[in-house]
C-alpha atoms as a PDB file:
ATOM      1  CA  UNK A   1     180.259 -62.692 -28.297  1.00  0.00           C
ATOM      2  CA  UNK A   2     180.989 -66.115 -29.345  1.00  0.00           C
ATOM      3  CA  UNK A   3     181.842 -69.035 -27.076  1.00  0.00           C
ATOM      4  CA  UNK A   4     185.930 -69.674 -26.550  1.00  0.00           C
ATOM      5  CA  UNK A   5     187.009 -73.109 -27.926  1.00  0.00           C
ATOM      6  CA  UNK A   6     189.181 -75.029 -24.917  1.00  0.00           C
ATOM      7  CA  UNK A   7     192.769 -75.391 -26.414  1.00  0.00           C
ATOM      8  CA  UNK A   8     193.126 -79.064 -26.463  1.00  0.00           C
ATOM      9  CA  UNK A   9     196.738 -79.124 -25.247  1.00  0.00           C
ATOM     10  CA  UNK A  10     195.882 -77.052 -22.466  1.00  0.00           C
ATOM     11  CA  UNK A  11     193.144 -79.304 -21.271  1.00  0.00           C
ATOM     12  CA  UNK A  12     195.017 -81.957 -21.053  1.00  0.00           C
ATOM     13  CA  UNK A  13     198.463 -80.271 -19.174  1.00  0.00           C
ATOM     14  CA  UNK A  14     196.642 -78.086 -16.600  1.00  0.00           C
ATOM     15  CA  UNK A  15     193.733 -79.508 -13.848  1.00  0.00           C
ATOM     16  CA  UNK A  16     192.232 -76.548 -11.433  1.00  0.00           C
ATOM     17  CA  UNK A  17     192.381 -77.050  -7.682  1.00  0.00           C
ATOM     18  CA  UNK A  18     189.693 -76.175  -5.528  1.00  0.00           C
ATOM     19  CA  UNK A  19     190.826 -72.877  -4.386  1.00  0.00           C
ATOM     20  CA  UNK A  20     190.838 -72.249  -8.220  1.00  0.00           C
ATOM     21  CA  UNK A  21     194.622 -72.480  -8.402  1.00  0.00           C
ATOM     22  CA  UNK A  22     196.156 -74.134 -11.770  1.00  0.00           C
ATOM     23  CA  UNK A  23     198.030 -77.013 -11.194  1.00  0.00           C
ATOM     24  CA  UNK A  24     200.841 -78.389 -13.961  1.00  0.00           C
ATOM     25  CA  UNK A  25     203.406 -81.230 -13.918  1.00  0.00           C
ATOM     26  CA  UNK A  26     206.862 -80.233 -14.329  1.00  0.00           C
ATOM     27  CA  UNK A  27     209.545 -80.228 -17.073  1.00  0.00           C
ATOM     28  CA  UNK A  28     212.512 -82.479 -18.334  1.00  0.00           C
ATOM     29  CA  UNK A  29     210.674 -85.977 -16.529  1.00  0.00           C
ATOM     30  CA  UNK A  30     209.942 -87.814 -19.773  1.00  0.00           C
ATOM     31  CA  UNK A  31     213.080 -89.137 -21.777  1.00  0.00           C
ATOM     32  CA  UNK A  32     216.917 -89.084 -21.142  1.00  0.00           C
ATOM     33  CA  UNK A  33     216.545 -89.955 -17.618  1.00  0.00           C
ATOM     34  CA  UNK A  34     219.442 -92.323 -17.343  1.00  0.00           C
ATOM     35  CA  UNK A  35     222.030 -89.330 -16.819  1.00  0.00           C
ATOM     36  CA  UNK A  36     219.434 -87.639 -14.204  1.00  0.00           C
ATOM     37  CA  UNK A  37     219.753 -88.388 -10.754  1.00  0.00           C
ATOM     38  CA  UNK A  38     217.228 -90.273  -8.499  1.00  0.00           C
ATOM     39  CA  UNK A  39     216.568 -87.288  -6.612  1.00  0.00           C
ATOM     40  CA  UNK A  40     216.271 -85.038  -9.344  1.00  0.00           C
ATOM     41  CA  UNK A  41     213.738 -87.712 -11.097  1.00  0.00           C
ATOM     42  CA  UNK A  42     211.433 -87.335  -7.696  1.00  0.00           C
ATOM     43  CA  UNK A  43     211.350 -84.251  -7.528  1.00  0.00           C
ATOM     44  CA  UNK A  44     209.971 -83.583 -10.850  1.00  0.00           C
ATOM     45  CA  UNK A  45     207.168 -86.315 -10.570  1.00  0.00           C
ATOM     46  CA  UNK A  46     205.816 -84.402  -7.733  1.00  0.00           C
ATOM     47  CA  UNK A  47     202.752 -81.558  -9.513  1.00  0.00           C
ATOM     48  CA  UNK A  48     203.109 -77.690  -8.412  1.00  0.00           C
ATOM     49  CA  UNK A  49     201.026 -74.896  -9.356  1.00  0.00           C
ATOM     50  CA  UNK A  50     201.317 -72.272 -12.080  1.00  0.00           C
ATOM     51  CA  UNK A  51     203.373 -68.961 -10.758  1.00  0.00           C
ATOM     52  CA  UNK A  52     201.221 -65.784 -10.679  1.00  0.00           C
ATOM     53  CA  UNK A  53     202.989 -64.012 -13.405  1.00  0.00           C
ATOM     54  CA  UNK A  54     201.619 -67.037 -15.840  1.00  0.00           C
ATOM     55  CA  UNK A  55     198.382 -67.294 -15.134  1.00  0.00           C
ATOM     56  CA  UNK A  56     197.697 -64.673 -17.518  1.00  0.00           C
ATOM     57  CA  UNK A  57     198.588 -66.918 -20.126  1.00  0.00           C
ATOM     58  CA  UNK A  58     197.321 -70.362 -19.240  1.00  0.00           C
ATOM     59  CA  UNK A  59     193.494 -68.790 -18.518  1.00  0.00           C
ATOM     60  CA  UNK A  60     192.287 -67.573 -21.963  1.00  0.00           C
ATOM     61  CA  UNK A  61     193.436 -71.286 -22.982  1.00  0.00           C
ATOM     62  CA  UNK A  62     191.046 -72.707 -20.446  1.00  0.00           C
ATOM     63  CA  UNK A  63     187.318 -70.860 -20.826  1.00  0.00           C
ATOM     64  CA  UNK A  64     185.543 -72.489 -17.852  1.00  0.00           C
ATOM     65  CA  UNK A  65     188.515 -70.200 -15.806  1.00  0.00           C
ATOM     66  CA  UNK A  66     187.281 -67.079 -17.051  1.00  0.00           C
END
């Protein structure tokens, strides 16, 4: 079987923890953010982790996960 390319876009959105979790940044935090609040604003520059149910989705994207 033939090696997987990376997707490029994928790289460069998702990082892996060390407990092999996949970490993202969140939506909505990069233009338009005069009519956001302040608290809305820090909240989405903190990173979370991909939800279970997406994992799926994000892994074949990423070939060192696999």
């Amino acid at each position: 079987m033939p090696k997987l390319k990376t997707k490029s876009g994928a790289k460069k959105r998702f990082k892996v923890t060390g407990t092999g979790k996949i970490k993202r940044k969140k939506a909505y935090k990069s233009h338009i953010l005069t009519k956001k609040g302040t608290k809305q604003k820090r909240r989405l520059g903190h990173a979370t982790t991909v939800k279970k149910v997406d994992e799926s989705n994000v892994k074949p994207m990423l070939p060192y996960l696999v």
